[in-house]
Protein backbone atom coordinates (compact mmCIF):
# COMPACT_ATOMS: atom_id res chain seq x y z
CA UNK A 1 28.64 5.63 37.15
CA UNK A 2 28.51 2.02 36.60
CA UNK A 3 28.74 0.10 32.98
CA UNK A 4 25.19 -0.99 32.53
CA UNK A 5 23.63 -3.80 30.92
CA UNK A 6 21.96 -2.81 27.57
CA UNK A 7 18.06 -3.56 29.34
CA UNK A 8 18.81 -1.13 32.06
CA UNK A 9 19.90 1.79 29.96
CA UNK A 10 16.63 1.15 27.91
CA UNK A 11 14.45 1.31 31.55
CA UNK A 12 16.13 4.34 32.77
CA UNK A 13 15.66 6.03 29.13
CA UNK A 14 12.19 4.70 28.99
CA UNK A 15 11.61 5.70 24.90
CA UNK A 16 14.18 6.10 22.66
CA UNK A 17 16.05 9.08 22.27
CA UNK A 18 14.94 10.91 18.42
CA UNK A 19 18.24 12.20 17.08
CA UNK A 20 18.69 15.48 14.81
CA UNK A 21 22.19 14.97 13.60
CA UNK A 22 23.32 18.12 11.96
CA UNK A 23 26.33 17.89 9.87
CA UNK A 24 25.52 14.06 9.23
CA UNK A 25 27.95 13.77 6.47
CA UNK A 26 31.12 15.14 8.26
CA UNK A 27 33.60 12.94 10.36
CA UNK A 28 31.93 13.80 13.50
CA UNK A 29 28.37 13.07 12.12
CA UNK A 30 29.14 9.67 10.41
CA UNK A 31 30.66 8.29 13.82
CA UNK A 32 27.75 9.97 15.55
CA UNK A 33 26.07 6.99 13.05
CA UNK A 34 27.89 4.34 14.06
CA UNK A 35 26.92 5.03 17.28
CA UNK A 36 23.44 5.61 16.96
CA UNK A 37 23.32 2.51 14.30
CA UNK A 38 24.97 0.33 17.07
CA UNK A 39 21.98 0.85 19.37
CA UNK A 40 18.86 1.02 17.77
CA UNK A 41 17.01 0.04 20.93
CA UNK A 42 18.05 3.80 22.02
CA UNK A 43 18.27 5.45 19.36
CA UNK A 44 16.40 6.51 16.45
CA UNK A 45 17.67 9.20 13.69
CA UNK A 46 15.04 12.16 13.57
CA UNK A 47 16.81 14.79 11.24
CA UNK A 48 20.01 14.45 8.85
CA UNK A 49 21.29 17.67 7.35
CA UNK A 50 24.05 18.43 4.93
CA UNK A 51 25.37 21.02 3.81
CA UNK A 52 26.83 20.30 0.22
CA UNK A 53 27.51 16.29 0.34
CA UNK A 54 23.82 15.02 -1.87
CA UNK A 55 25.25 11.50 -2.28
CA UNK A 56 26.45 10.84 1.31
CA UNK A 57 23.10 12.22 2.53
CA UNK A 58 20.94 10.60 0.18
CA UNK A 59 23.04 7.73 1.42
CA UNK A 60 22.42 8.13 5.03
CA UNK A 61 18.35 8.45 4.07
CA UNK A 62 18.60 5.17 2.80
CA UNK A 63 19.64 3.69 5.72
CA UNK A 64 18.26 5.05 8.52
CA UNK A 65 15.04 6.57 7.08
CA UNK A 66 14.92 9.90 8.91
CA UNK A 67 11.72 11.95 9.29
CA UNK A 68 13.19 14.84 7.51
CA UNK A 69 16.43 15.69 5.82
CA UNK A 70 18.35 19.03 4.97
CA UNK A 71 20.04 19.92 1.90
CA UNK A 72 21.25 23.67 2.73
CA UNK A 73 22.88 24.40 -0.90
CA UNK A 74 19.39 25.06 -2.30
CA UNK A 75 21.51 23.94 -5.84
CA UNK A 76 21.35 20.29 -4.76
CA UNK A 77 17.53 20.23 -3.53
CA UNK A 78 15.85 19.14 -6.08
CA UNK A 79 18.35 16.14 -6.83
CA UNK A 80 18.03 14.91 -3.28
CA UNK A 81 13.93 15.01 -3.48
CA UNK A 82 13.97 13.19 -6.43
CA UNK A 83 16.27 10.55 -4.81
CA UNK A 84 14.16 10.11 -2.00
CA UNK A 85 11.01 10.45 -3.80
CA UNK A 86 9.63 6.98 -2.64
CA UNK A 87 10.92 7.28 0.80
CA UNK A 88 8.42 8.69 3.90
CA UNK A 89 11.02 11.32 4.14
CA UNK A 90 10.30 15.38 3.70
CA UNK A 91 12.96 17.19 2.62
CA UNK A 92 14.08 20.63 2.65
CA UNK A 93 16.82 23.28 1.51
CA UNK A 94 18.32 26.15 2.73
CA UNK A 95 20.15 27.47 6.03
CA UNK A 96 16.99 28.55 7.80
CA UNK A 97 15.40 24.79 7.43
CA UNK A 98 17.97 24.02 10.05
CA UNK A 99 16.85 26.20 13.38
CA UNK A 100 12.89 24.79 11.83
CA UNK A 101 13.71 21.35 11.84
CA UNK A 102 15.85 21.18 15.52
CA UNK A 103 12.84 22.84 17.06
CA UNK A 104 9.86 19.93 15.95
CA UNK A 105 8.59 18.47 18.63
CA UNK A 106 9.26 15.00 17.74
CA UNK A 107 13.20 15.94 17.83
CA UNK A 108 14.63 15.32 22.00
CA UNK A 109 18.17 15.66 21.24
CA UNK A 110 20.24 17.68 18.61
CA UNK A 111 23.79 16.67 17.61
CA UNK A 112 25.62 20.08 16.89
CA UNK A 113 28.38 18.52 14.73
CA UNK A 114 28.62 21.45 11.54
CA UNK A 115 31.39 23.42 11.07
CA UNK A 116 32.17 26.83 11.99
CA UNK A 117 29.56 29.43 12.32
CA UNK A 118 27.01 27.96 10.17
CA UNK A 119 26.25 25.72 13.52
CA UNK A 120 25.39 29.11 15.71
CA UNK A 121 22.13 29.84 14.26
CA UNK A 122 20.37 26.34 15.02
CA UNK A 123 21.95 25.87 18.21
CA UNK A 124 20.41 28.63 19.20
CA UNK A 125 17.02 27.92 17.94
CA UNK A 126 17.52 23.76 19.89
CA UNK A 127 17.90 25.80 23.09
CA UNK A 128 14.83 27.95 22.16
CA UNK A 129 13.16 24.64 21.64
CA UNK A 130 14.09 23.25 24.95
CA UNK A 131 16.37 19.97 23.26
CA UNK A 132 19.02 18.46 24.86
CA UNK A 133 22.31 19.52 23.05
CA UNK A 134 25.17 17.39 22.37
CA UNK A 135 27.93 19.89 21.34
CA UNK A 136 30.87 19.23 18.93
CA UNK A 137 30.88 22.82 17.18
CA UNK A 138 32.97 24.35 19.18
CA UNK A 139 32.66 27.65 17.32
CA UNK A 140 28.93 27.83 18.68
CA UNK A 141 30.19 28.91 22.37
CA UNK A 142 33.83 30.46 20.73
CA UNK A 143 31.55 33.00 19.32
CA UNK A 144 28.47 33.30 21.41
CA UNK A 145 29.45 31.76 24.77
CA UNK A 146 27.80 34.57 26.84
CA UNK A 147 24.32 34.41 24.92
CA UNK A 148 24.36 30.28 24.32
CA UNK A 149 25.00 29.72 28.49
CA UNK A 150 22.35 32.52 28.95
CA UNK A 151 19.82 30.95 27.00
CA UNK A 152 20.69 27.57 28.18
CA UNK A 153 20.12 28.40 31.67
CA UNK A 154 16.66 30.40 30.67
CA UNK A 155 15.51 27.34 28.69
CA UNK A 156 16.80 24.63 31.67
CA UNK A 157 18.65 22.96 28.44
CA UNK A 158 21.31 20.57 29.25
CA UNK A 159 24.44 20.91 27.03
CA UNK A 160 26.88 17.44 26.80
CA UNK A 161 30.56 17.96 25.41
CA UNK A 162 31.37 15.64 22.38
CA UNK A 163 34.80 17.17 21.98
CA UNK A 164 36.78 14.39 23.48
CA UNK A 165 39.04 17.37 25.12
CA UNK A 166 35.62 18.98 27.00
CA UNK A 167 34.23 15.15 27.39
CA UNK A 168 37.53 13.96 29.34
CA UNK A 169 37.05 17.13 31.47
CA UNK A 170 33.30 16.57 32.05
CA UNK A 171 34.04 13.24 33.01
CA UNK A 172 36.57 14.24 35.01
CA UNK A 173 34.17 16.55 36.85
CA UNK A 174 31.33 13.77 37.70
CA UNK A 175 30.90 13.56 41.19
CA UNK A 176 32.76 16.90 41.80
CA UNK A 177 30.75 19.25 41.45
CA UNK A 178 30.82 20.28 44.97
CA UNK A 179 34.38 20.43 44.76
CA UNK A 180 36.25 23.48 43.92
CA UNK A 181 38.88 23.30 40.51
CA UNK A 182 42.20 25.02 40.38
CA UNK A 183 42.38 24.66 37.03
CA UNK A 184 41.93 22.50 34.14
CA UNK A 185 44.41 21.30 31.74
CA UNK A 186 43.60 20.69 28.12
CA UNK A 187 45.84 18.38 26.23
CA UNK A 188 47.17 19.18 22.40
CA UNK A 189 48.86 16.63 20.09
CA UNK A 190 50.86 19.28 18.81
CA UNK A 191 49.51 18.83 15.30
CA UNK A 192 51.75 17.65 12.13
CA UNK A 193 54.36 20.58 12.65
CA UNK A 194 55.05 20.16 16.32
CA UNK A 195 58.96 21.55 16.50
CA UNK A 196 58.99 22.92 12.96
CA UNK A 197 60.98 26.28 13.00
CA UNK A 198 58.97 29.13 11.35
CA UNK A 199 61.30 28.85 8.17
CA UNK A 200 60.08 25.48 7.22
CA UNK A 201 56.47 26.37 8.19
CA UNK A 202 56.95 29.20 5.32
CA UNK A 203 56.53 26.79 2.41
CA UNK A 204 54.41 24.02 3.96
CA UNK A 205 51.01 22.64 1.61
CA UNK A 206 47.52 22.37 2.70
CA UNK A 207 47.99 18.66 1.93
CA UNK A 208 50.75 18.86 4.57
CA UNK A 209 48.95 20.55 6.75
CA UNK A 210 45.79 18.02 6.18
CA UNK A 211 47.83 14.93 7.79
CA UNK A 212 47.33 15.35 11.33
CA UNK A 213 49.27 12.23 13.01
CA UNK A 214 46.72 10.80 15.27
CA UNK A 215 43.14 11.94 14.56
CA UNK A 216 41.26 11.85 11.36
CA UNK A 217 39.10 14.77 10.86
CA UNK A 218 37.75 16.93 8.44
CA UNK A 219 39.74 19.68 6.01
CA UNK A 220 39.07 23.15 8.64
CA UNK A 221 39.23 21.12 11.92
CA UNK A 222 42.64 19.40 10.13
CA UNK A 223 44.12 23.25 9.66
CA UNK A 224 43.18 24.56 12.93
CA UNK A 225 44.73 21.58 15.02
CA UNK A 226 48.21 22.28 12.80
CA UNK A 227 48.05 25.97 13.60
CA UNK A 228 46.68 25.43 17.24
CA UNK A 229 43.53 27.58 16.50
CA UNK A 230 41.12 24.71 17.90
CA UNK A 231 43.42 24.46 20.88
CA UNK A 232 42.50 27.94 21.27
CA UNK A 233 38.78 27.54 20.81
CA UNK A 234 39.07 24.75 22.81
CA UNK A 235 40.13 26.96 25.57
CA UNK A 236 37.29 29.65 25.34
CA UNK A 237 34.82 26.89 24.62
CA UNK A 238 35.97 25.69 28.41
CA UNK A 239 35.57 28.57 29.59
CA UNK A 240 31.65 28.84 28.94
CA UNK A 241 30.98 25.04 29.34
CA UNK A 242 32.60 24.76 32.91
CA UNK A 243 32.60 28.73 33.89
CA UNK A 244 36.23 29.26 34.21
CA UNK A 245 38.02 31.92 34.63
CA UNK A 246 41.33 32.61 31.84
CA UNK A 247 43.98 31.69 34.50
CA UNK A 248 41.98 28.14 35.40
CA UNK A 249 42.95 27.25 31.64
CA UNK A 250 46.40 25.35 30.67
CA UNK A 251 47.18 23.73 27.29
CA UNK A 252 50.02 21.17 27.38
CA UNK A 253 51.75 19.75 24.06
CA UNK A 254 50.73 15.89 24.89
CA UNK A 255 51.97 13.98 21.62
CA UNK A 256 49.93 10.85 22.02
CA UNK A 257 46.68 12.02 22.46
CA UNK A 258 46.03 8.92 25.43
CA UNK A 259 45.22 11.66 28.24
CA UNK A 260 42.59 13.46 26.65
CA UNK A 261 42.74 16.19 29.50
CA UNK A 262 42.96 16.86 33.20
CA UNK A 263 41.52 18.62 36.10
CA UNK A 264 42.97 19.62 38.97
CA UNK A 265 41.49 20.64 42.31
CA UNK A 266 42.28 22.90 44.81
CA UNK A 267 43.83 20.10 46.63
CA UNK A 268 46.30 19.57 44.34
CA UNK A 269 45.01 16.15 43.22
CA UNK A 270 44.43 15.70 39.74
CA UNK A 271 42.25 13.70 37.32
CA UNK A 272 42.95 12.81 34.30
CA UNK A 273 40.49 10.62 31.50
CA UNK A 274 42.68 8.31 28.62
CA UNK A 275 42.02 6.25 25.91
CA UNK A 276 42.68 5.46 22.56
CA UNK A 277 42.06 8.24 19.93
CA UNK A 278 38.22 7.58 19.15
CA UNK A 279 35.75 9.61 18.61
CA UNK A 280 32.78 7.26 19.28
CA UNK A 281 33.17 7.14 22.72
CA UNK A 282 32.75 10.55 23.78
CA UNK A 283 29.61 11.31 21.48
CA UNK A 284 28.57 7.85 23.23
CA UNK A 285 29.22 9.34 26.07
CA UNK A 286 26.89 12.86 25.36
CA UNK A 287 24.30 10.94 24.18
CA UNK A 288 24.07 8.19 27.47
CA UNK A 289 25.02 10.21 30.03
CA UNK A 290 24.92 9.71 33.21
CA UNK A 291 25.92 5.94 32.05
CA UNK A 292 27.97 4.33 30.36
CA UNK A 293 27.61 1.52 28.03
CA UNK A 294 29.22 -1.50 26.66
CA UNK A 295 31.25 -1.17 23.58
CA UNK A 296 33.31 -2.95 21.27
CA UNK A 297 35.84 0.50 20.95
CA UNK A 298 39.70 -0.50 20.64
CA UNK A 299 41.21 -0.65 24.46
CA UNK A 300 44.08 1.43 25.91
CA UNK A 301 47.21 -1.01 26.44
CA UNK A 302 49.68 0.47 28.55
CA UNK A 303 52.38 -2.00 27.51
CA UNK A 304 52.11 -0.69 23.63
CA UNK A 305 51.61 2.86 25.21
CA UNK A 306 54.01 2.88 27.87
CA UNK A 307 55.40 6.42 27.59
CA UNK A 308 53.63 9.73 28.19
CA UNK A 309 55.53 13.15 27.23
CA UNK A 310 53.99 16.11 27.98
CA UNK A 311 55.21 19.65 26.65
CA UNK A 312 54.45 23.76 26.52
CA UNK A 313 53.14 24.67 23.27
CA UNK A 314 55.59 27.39 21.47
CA UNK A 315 53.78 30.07 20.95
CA UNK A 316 56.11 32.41 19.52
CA UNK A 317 55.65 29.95 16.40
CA UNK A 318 51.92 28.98 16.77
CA UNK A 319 50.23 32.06 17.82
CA UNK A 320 47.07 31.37 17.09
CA UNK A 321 46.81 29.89 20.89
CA UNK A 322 47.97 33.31 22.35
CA UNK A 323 45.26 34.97 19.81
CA UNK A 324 42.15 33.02 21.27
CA UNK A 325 43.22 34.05 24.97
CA UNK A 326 43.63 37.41 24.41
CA UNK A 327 39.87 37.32 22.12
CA UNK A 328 38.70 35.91 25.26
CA UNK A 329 39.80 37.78 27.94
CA UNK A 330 38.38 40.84 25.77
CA UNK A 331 35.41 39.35 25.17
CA UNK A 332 32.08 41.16 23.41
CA UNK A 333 32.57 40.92 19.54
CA UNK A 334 36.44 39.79 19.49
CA UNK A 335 35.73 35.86 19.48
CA UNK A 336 33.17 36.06 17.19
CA UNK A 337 36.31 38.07 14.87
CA UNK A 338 38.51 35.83 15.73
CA UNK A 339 36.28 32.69 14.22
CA UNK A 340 34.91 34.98 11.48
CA UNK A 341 39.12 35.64 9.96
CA UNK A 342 40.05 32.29 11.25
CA UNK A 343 37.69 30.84 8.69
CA UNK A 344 38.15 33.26 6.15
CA UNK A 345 42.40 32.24 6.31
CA UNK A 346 41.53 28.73 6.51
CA UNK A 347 39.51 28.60 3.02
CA UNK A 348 42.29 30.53 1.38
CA UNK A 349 45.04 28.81 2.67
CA UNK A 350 43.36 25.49 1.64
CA UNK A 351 43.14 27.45 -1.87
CA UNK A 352 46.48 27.85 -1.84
CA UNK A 353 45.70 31.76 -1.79
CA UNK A 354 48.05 32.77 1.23
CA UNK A 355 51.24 30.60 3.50
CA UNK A 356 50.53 29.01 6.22
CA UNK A 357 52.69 31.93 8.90
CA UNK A 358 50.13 34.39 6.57
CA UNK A 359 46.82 33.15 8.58
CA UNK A 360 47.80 34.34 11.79
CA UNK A 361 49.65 37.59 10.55
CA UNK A 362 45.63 38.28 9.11
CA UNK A 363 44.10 36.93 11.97
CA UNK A 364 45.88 39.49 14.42
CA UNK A 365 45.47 42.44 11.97
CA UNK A 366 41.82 42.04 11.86
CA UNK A 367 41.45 41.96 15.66
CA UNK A 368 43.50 44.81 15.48
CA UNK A 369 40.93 46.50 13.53
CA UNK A 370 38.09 46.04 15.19
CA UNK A 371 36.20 48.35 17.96
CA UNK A 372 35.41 46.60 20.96
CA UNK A 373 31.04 46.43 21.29
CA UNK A 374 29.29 44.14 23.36
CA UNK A 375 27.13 41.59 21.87
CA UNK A 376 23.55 40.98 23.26
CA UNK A 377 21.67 39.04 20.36
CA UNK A 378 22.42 37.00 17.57
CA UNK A 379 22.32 39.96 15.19
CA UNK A 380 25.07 41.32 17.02
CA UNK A 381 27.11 38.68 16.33
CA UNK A 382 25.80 38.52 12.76
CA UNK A 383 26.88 41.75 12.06
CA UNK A 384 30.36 41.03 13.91
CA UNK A 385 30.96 38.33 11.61
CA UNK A 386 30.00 39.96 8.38
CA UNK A 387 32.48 42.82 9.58
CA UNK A 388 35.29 40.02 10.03
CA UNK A 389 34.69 38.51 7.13
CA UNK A 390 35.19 41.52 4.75
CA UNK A 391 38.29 43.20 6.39
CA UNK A 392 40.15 40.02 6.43
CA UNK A 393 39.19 38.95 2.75
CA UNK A 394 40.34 42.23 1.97
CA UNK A 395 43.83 41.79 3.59
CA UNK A 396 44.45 38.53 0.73
């Protein structure tokens, strides 16, 4: 995959790609902007949708003059209308809006950038559609991996990696298809409390926990990198993107975040992707593929970055890694409890409701809980996560 001039990206896209950006106003969705805004010979913004951010939406509208837009809190509907009252721009309100908007025809590509299980719903109704998926909610295939690959090989839909952790492995994996992997390795900054003993951890603050050293992100994505929980979805999410086996799947403590991750093949060789912390370039990357084009993103200098340590996560201390294995190698209904009390333990511990050690101590009892049942349809999942959600508000 060469880097291609500008003209012969356009010629091999032939039109413009129309965008549905969902979760525009989040950190993934505003880059996802920058992007899109930096190319406007390739891209065009189709859909925007919020969920609670009016201003930063309304915002957005103005700029890039979407077809549609999506408030979901039905509260803030009518202020956004009136906002964009003299705008060629429908709007509409509420969660279902979302899985009707991604399926309009004049939509080719959805950006899956919401947060948590919200993003499940639409996904599924893109696929349904037939759109191209770029995926950065990684809850989508933690909780439904079985039924999202299903219907994504029933609907021949294509599904591009915007996590730069699944990206760097994808990348990794051009040209090799043919060739078999021993295993992949997914690479972890460690998070803001890498070698804190689990007496300090007892008394640490969201705001603490909110200051992860090399990435910014939002507030849940934030928490689950300092407790290791996205390292864990990370791992079942790589499991269903690049059908792997448990075993095939290493996490190493890498505290620069340079080598976004590696794959090794049964060779022995091993691949790696690097660069600078930056978002942009792999939901560049899912929205070009298979080339690559020109950018103005900061460069990777070895001589400022000249060491590379590499470490096993502890997790007798962080066990919300060992807790998204075991949910996975289960399988059925457990990931989709596992997100469900992850979530609910996130919001309270952001509310200051329960510790930090507490989220994983309710995480563990609500697996616990639960009866094993497979799940075959999105209502079994819905009902799966309502279950979750209860029993581990319950144990606050």
């Amino acid at each position: 995959m060469a880097c291609v001039s500008l003209q012969t990206l356009i010629e091999g896209m032939r039109t413009k790609k129309h965008i549905a950006v969902l979760g525009s106003t989040g950190s993934i969705g505003t880059q996802a902007l920058e992007v899109i805004a930096a190319h406007p010979d390739l891209f065009e913004v189709e859909t925007l949708t919020a969920y609670n951010n009016a201003d930063l939406l309304i915002q957005q509208a103005y700029k890039f003059v979407p077809n549609q837009v999506v408030i979901v809190n039905e509260q803030r509907y009518e202020y956004v209308k009136e906002a964009l009252a003299h705008y060629p721009i429908k709007v509409y309100t509420g969660a279902k809006s979302l899985s009707e908007v991604v399926s309009m025809p004049s939509v080719d590509v959805v950006l899956a950038a919401m947060v948590g299980y919200a993003g499940l719903a639409p996904t599924i109704a893109a696929i349904q559609a037939g759109k191209t998926i770029a995926l950065a909610n990684k809850e989508t295939l933690v909780v439904a991996g079985e039924l999202i690959t299903r219907l994504a090989r029933q609907h021949k839909v294509n599904i591009y990696p915007v996590d730069s952790e699944h990206s760097a492995i994808f990348q990794c994996l051009a040209g090799e298809m043919h060739n078999p992997v021993e295993k992949i390795i997914l690479t972890a900054s460690g998070g803001p409390f890498r070698g804190w003993s689990r007496e300090k951890l007892k008394s640490v603050s969201p705001d603490q926990a909110l200051k992860h050293p090399n990435w910014c992100m939002g507030n849940k994505i934030s928490i689950d990198s300092a407790t290791l929980m996205n390292k864990g979805f990370e791992v079942i999410e790589a499991k269903w993107l690049f059908d792997l086996e448990p075993s095939q799947i290493e996490v190493l403590i890498h505290p620069q975040s340079i080598i976004h991750s590696m794959v090794q093949f049964a060779d022995g060789s091993i691949k790696a992707q690097l660069g600078v912390p930056d978002m942009r370039l792999p939901i560049q990357y899912a929205l070009t593929f298979p080339y690559r084009l020109k950018t103005d993103f900061p460069r990777l200098s070895f001589t400022e970055c000249s060491q590379f340590t590499f470490e096993k996560p502890d997790t007798t201390i962080f066990r919300n890694l060992d807790l998204a294995y075991e949910a996975m190698a289960k399988g059925g209904n457990i990931p989709c409890v596992l997100n469900a009390a992850n979530e609910v333990v996130v919001n309270a511990f952001l509310c200051e409701q329960i510790g930090f050690l507490e989220m994983s101590d309710i995480i563990e009892k609500t697996m616990m809980k639960t009866s094993f049942s497979p799940c075959n349809s999105l209502e079994d999942y819905e009902e799966a996560d309502r279950w979750a959600r209860a029993y581990a508000s319950s144990l606050i």
